[in-house]
PDB file of N, CA and C in Angstrom:
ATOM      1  N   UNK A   1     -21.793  32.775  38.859  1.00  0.00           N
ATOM      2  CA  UNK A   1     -22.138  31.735  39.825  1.00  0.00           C
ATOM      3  C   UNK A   1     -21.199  30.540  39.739  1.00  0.00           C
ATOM      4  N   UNK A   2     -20.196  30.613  38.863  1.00  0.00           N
ATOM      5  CA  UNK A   2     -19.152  30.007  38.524  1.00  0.00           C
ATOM      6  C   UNK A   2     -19.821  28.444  37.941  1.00  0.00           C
ATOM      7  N   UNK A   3     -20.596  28.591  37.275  1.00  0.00           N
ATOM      8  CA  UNK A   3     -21.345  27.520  36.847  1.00  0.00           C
ATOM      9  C   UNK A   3     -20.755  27.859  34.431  1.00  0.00           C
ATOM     10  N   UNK A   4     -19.954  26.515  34.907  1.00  0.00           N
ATOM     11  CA  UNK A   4     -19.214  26.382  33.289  1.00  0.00           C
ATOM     12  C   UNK A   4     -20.984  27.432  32.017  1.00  0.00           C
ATOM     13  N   UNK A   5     -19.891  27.923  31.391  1.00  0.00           N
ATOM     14  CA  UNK A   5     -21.086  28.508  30.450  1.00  0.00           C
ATOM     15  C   UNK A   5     -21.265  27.767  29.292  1.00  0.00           C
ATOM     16  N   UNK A   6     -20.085  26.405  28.691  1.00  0.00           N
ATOM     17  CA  UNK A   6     -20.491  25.245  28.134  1.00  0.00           C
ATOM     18  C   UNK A   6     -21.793  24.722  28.618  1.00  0.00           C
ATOM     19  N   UNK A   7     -22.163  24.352  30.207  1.00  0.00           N
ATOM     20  CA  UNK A   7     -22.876  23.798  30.641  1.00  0.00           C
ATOM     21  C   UNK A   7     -24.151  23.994  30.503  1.00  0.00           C
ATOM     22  N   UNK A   8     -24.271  25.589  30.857  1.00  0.00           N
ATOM     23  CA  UNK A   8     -25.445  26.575  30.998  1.00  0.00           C
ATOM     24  C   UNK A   8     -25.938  26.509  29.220  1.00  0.00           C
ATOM     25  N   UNK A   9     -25.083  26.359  28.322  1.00  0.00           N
ATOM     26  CA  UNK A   9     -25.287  26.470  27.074  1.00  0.00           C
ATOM     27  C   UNK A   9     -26.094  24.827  26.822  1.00  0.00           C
ATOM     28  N   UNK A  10     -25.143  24.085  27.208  1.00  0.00           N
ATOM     29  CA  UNK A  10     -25.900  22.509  26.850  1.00  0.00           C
ATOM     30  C   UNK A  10     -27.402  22.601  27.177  1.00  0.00           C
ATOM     31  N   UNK A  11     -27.728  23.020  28.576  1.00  0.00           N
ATOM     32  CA  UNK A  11     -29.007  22.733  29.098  1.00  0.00           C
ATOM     33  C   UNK A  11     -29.958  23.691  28.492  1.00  0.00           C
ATOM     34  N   UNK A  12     -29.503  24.879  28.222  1.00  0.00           N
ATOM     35  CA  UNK A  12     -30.582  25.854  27.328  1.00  0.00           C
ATOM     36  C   UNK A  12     -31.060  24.771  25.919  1.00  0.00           C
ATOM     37  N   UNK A  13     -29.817  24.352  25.297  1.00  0.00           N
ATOM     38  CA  UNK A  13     -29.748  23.769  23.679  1.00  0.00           C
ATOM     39  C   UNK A  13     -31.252  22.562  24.370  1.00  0.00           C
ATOM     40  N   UNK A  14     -30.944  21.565  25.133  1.00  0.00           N
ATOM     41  CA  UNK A  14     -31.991  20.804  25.455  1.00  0.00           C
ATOM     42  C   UNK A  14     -33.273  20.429  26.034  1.00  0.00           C
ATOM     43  N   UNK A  15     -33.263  22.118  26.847  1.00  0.00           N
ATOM     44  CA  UNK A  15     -34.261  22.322  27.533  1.00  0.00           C
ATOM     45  C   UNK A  15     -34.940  23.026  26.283  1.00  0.00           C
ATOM     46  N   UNK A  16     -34.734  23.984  25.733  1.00  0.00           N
ATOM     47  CA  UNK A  16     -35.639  25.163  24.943  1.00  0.00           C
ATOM     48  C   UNK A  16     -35.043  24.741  23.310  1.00  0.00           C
ATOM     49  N   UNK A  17     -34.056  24.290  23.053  1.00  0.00           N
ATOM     50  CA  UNK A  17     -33.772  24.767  21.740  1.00  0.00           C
ATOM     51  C   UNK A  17     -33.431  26.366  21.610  1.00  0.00           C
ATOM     52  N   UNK A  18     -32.765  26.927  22.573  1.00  0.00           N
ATOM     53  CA  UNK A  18     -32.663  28.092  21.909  1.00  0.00           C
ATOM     54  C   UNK A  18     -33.756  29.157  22.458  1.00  0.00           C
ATOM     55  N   UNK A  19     -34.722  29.194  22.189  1.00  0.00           N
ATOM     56  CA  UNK A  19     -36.039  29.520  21.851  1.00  0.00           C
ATOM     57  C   UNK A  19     -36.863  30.050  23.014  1.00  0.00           C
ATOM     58  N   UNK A  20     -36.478  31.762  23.427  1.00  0.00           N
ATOM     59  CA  UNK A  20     -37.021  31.926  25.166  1.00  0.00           C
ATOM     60  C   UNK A  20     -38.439  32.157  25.532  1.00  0.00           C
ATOM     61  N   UNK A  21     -39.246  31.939  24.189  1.00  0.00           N
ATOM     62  CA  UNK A  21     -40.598  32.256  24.703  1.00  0.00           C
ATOM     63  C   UNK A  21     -41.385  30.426  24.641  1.00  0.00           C
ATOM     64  N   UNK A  22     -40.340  29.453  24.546  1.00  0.00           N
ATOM     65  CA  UNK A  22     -40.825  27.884  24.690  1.00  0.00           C
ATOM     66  C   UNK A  22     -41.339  28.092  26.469  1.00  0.00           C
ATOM     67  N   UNK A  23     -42.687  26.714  26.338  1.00  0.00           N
ATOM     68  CA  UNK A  23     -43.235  26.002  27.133  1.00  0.00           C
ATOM     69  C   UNK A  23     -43.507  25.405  26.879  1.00  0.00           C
ATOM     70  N   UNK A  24     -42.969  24.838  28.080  1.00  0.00           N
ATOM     71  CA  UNK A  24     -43.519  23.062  27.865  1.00  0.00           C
ATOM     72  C   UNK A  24     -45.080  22.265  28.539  1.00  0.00           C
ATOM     73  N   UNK A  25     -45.436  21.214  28.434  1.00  0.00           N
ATOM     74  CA  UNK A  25     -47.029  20.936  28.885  1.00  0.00           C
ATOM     75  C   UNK A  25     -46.751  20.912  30.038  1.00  0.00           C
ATOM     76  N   UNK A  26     -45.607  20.654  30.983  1.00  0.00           N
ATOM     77  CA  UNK A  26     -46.057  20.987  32.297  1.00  0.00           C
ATOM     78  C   UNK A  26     -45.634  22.448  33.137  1.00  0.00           C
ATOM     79  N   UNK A  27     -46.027  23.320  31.958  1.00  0.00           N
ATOM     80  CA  UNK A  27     -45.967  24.568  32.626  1.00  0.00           C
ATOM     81  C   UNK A  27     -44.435  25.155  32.830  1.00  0.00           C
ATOM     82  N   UNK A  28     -43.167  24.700  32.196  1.00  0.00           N
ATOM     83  CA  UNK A  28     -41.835  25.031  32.601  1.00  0.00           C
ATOM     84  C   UNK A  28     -41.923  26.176  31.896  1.00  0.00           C
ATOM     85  N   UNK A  29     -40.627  27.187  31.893  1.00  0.00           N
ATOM     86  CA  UNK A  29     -40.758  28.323  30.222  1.00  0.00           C
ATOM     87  C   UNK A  29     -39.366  28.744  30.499  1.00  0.00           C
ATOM     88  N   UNK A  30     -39.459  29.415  29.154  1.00  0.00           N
ATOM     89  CA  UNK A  30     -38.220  29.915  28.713  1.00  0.00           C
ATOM     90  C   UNK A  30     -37.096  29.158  28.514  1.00  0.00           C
ATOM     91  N   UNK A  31     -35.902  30.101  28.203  1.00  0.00           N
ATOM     92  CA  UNK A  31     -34.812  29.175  28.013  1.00  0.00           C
ATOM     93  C   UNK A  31     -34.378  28.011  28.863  1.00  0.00           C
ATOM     94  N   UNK A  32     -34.215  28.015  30.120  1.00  0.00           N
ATOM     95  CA  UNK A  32     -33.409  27.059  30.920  1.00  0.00           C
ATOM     96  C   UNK A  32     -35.063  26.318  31.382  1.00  0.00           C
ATOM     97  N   UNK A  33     -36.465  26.353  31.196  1.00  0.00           N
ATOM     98  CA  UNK A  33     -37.870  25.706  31.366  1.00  0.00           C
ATOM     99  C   UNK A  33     -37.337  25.962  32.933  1.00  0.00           C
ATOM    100  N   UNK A  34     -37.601  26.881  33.173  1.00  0.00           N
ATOM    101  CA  UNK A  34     -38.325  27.322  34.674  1.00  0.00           C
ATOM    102  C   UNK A  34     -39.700  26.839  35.351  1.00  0.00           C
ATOM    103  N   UNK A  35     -39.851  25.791  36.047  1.00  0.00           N
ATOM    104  CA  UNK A  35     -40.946  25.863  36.373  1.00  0.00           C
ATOM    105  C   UNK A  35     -41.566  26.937  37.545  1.00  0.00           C
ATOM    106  N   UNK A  36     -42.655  27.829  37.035  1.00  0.00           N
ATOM    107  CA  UNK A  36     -43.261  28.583  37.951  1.00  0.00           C
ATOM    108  C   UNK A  36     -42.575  28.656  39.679  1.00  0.00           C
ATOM    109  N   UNK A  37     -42.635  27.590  40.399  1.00  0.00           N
ATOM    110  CA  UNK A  37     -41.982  27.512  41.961  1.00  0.00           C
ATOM    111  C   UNK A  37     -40.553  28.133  41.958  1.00  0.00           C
ATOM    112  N   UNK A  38     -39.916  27.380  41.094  1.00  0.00           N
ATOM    113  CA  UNK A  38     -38.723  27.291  40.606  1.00  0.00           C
ATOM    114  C   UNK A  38     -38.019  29.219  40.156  1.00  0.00           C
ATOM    115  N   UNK A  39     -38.631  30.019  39.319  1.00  0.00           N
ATOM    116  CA  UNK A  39     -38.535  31.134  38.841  1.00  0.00           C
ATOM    117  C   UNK A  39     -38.742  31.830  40.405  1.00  0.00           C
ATOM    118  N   UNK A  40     -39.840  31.363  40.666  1.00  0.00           N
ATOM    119  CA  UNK A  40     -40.305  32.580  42.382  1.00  0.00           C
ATOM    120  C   UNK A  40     -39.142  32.290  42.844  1.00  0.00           C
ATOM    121  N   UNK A  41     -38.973  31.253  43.431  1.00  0.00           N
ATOM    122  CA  UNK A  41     -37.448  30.676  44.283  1.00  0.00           C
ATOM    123  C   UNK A  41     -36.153  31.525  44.150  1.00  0.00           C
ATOM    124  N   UNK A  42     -36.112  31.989  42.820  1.00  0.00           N
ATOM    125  CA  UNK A  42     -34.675  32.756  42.465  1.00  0.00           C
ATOM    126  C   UNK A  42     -35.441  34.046  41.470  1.00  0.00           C
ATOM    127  N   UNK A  43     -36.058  34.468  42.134  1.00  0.00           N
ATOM    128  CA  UNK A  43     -36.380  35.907  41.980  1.00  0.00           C
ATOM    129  C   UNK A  43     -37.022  36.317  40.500  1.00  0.00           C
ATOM    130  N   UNK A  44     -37.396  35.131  39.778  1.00  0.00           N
ATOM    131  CA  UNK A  44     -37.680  35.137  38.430  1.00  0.00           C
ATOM    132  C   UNK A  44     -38.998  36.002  38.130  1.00  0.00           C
ATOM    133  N   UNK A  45     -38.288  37.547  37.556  1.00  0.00           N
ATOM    134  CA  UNK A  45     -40.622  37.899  37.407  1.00  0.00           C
ATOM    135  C   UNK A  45     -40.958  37.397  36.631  1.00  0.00           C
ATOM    136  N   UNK A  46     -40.144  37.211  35.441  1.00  0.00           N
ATOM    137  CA  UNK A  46     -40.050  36.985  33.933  1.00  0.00           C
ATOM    138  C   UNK A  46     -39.757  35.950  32.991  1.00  0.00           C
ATOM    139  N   UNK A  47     -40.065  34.519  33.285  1.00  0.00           N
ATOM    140  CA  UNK A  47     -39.497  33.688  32.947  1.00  0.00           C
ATOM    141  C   UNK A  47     -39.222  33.701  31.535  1.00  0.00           C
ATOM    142  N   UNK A  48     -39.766  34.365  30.818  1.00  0.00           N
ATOM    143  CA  UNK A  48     -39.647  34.669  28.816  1.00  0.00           C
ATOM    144  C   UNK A  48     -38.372  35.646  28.556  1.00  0.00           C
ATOM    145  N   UNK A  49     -38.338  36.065  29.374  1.00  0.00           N
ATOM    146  CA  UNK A  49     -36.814  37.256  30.040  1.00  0.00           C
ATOM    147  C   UNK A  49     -35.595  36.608  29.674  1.00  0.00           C
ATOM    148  N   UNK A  50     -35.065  36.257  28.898  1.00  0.00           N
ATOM    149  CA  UNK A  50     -33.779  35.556  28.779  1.00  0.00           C
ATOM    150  C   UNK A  50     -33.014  36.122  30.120  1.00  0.00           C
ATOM    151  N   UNK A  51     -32.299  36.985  30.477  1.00  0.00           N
ATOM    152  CA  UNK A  51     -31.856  37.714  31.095  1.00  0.00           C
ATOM    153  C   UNK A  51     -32.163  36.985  32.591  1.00  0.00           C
ATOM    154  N   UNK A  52     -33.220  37.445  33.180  1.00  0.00           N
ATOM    155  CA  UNK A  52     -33.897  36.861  33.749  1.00  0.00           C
ATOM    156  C   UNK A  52     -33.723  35.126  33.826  1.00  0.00           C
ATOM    157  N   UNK A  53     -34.061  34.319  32.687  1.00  0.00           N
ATOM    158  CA  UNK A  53     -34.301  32.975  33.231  1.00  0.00           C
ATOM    159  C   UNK A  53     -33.048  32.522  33.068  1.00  0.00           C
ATOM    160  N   UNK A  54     -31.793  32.517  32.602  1.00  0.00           N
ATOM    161  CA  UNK A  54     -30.355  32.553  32.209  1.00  0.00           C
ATOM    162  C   UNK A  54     -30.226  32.842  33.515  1.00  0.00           C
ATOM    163  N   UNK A  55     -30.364  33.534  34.569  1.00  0.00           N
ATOM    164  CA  UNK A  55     -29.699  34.371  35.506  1.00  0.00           C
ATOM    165  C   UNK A  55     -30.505  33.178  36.950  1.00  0.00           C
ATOM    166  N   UNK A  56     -31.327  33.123  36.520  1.00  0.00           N
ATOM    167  CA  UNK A  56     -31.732  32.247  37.334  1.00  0.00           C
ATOM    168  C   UNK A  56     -31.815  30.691  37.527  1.00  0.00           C
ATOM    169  N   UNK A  57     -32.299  30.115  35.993  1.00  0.00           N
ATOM    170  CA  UNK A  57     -31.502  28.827  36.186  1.00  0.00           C
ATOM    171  C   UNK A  57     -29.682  28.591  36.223  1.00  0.00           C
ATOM    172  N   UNK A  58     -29.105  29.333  36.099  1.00  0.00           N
ATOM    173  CA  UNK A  58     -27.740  29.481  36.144  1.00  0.00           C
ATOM    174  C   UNK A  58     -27.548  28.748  37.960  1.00  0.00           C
ATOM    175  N   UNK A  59     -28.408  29.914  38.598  1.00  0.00           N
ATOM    176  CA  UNK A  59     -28.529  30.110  39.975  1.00  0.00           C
ATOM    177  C   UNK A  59     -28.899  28.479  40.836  1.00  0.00           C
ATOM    178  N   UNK A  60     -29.715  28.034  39.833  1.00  0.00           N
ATOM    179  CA  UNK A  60     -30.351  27.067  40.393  1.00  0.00           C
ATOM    180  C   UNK A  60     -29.621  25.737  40.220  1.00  0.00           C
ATOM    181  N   UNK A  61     -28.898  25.683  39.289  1.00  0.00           N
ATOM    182  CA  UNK A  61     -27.996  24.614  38.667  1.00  0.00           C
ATOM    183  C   UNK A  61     -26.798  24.414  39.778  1.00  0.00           C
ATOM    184  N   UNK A  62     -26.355  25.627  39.877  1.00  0.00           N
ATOM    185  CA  UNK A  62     -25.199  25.909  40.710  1.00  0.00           C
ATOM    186  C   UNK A  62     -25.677  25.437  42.353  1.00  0.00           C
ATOM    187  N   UNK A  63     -26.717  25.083  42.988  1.00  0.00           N
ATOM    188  CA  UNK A  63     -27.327  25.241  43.781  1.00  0.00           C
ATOM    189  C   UNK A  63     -27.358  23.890  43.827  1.00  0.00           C
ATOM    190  N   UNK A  64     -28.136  22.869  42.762  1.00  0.00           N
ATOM    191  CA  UNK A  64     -27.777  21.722  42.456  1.00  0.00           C
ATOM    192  C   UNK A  64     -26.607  20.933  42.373  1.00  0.00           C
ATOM    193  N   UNK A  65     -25.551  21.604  41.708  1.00  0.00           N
ATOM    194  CA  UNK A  65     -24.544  21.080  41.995  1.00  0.00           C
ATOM    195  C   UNK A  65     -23.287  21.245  43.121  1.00  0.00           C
ATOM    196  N   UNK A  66     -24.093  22.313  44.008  1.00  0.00           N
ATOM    197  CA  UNK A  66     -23.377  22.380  45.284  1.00  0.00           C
ATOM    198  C   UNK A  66     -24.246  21.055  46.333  1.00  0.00           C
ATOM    199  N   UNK A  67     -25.274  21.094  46.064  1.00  0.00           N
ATOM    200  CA  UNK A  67     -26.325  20.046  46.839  1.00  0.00           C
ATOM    201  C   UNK A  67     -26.044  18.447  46.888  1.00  0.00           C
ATOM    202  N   UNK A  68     -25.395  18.271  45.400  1.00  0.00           N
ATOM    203  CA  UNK A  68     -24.804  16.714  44.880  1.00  0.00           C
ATOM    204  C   UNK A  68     -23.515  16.685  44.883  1.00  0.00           C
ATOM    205  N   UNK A  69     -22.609  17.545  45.524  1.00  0.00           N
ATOM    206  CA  UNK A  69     -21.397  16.982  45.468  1.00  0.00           C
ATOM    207  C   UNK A  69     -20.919  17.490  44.463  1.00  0.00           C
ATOM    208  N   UNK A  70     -21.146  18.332  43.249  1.00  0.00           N
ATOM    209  CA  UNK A  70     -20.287  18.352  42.087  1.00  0.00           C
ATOM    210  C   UNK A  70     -20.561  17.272  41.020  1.00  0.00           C
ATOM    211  N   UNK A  71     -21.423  16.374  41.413  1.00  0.00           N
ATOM    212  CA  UNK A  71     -22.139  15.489  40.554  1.00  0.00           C
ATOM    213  C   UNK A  71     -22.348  15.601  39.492  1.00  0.00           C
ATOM    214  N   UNK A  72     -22.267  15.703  38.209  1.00  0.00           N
ATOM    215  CA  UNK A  72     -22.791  16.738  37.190  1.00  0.00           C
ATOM    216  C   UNK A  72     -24.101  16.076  36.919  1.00  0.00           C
ATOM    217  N   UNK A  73     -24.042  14.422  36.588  1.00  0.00           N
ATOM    218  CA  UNK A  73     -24.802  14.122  36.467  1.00  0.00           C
ATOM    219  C   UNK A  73     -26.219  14.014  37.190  1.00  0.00           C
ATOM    220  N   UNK A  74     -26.269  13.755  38.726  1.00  0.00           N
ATOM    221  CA  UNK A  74     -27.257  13.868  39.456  1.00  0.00           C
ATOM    222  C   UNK A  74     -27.846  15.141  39.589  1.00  0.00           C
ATOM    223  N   UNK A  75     -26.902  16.382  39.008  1.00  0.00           N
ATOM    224  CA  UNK A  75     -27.564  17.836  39.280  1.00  0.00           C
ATOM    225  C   UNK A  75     -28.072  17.706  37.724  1.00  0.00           C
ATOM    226  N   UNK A  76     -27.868  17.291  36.972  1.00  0.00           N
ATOM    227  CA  UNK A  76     -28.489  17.379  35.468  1.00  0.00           C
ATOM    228  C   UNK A  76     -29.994  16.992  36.052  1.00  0.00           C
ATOM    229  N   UNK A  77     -30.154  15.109  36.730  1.00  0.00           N
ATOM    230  CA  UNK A  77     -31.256  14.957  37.306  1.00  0.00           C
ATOM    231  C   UNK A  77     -32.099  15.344  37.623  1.00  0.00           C
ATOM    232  N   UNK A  78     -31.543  16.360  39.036  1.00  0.00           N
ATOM    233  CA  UNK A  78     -32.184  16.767  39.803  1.00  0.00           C
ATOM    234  C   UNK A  78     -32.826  17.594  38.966  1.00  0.00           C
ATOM    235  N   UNK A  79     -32.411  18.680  37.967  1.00  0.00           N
ATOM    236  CA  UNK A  79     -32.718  19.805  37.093  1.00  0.00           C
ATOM    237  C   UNK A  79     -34.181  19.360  36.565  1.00  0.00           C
ATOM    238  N   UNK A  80     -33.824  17.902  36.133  1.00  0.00           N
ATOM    239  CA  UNK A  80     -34.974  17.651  35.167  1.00  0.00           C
ATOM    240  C   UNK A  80     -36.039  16.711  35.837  1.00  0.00           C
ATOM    241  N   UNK A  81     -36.253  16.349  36.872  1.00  0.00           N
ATOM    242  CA  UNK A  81     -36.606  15.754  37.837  1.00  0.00           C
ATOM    243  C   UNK A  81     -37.712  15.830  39.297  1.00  0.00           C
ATOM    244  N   UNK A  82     -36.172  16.936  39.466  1.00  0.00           N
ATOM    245  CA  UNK A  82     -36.526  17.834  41.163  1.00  0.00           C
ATOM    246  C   UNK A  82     -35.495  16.813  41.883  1.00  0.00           C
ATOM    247  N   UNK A  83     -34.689  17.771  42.920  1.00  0.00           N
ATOM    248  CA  UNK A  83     -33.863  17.345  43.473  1.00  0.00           C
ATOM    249  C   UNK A  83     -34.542  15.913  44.476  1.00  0.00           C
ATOM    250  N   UNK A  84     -35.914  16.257  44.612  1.00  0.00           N
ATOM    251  CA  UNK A  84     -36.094  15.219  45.542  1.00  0.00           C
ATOM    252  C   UNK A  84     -36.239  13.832  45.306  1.00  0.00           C
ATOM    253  N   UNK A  85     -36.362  13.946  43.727  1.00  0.00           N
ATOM    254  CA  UNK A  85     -36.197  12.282  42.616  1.00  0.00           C
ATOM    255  C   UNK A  85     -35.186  11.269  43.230  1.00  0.00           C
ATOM    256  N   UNK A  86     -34.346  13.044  42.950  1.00  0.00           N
ATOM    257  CA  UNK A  86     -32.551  12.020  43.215  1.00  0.00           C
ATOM    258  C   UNK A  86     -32.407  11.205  44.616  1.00  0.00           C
ATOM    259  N   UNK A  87     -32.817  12.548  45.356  1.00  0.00           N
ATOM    260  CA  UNK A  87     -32.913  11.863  47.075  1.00  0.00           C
ATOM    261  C   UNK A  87     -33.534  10.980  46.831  1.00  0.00           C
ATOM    262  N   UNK A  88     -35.032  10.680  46.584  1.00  0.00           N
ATOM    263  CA  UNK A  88     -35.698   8.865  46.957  1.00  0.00           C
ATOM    264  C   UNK A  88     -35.187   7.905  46.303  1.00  0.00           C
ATOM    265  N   UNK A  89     -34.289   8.202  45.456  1.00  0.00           N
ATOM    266  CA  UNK A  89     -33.280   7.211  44.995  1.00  0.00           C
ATOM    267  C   UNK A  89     -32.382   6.690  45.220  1.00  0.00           C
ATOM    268  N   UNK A  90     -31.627   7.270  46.223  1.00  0.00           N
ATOM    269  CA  UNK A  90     -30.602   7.268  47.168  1.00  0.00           C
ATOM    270  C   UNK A  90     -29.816   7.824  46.467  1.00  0.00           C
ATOM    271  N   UNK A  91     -29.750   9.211  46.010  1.00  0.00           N
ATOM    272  CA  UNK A  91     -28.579  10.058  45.024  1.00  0.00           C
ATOM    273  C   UNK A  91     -28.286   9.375  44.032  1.00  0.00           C
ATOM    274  N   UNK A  92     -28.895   8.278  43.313  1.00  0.00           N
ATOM    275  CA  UNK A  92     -28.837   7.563  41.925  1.00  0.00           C
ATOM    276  C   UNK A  92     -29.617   8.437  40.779  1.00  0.00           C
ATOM    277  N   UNK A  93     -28.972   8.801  40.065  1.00  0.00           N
ATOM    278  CA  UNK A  93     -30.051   8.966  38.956  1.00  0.00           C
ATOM    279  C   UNK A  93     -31.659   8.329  38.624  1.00  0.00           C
ATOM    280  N   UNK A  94     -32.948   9.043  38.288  1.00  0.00           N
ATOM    281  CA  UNK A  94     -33.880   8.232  38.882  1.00  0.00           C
ATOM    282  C   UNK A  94     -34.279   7.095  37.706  1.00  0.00           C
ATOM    283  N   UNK A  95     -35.070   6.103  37.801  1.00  0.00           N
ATOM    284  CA  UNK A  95     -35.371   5.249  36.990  1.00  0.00           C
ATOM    285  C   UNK A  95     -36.329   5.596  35.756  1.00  0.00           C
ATOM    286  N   UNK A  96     -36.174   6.993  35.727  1.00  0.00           N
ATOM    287  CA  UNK A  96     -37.291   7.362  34.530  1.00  0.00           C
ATOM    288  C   UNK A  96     -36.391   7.333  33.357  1.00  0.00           C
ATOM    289  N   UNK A  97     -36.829   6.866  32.034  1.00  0.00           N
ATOM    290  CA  UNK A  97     -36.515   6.738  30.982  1.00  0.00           C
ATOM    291  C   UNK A  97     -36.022   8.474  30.314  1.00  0.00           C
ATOM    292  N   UNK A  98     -37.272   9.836  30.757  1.00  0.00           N
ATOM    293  CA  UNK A  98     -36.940  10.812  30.001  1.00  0.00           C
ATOM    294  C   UNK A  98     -35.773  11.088  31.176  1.00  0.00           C
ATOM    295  N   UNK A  99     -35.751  11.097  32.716  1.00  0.00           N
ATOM    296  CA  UNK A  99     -34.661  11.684  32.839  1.00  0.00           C
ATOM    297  C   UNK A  99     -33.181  11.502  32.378  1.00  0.00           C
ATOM    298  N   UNK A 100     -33.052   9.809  32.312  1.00  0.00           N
ATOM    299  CA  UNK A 100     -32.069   9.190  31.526  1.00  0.00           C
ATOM    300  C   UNK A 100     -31.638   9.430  30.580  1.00  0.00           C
ATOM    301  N   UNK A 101     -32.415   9.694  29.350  1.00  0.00           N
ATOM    302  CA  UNK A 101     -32.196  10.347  28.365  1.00  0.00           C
ATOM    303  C   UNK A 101     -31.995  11.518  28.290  1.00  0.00           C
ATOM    304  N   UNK A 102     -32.520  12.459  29.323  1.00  0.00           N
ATOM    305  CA  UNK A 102     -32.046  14.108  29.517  1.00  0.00           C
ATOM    306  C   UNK A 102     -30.646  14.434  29.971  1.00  0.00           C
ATOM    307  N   UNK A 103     -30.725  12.936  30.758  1.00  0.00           N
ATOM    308  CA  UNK A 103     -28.848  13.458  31.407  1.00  0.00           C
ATOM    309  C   UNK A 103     -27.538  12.858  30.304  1.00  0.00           C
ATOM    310  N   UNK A 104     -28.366  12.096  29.550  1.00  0.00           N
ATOM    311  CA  UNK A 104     -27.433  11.868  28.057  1.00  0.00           C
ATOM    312  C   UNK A 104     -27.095  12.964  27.226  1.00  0.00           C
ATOM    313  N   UNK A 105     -28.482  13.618  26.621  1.00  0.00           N
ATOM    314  CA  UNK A 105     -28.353  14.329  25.720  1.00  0.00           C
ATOM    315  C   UNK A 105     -27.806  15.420  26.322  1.00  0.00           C
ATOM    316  N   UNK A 106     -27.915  16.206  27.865  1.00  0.00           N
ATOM    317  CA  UNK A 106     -27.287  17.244  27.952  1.00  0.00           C
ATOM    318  C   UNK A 106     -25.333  17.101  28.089  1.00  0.00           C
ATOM    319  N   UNK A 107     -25.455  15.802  28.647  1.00  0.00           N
ATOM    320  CA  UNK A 107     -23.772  15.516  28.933  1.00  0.00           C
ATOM    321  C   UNK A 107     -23.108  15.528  27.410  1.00  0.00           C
ATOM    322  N   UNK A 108     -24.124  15.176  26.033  1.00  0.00           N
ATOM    323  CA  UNK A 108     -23.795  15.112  25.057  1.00  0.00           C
ATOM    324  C   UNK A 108     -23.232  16.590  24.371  1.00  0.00           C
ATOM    325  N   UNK A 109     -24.412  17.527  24.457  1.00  0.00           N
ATOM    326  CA  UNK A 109     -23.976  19.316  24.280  1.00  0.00           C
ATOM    327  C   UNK A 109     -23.113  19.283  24.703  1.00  0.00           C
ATOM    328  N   UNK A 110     -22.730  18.743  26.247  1.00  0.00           N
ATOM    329  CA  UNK A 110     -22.206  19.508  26.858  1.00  0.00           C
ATOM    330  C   UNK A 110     -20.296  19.592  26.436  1.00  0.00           C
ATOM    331  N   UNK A 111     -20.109  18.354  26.425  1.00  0.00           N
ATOM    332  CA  UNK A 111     -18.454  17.282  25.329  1.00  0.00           C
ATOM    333  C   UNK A 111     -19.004  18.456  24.288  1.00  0.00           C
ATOM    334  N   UNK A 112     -19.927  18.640  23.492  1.00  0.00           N
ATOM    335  CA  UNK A 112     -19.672  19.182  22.355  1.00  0.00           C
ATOM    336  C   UNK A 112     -19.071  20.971  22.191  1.00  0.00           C
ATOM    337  N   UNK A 113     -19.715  21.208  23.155  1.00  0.00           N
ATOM    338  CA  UNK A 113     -19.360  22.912  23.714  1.00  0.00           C
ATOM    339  C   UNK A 113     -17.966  23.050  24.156  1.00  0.00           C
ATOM    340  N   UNK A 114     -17.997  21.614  25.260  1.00  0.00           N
ATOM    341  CA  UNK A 114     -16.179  22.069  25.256  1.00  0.00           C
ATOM    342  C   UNK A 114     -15.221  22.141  24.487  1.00  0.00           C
ATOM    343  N   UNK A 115     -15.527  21.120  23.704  1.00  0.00           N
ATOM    344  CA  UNK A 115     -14.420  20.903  22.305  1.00  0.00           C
ATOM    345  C   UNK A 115     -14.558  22.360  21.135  1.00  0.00           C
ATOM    346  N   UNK A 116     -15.555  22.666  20.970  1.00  0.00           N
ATOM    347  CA  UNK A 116     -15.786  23.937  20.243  1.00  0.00           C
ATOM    348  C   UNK A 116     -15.055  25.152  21.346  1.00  0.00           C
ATOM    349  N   UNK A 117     -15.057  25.210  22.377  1.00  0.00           N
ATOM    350  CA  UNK A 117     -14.578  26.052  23.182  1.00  0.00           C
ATOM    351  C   UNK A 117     -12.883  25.970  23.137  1.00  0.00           C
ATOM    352  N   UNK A 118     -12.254  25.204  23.405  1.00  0.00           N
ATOM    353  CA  UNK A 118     -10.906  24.952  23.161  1.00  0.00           C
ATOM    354  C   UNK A 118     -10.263  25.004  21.605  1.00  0.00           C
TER     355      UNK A 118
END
């Protein structure tokens, strides 16, 4: 989906830890925290499916960041958010403290994956 696999790696490390049978309290799962809508949307039966939720938040990211321009950051947002955060914001990152901190720590993996990659 031509979506960097540094990237796809950062957001697994911060969404799940790793860890494909995680959920979270509002119902997300697996590696990339699929929420339920989100998994149906891109064909997900299986969200505990690595295979499966890898294949689909991959899908969805890429989708995001065709939606923002290439944004990395506002598609990190949107990821953790819902794209429609970003919109009532006027494509700003939104004023929530965890998303703020989500689009840190993943931009943080993310510098770290590349440098290990090169």
């Amino acid at each position: 989906y031509s979506v960097d696999a540094a990237l796809v790696k950062a957001v697994v490390h911060t969404e799940s830890s790793f860890n494909p049978q995680d959920k979270s309290r509002a119902g997300a799962q697996g590696l990339m925290q699929l929420m339920p809508g989100t998994a149906s949307r891109y064909g997900v039966n299986d969200a505990y499916d690595p295979h499966q939720n890898l294949d689909g938040g991959a899908r969805y990211l890429k989708d995001l960041l065709t939606m923002f321009k290439y944004d990395l950051k506002l598609a990190l947002a949107a990821y953790n958010a819902g794209e429609n955060a970003v919109k009532k914001y006027g494509n700003e990152i939104p004023p929530y403290p965890e998303t703020q901190k989500y689009v840190q720590k993943v931009m943080g993996y993310y510098r770290k994956n590349m440098l290990a990659m090169n």
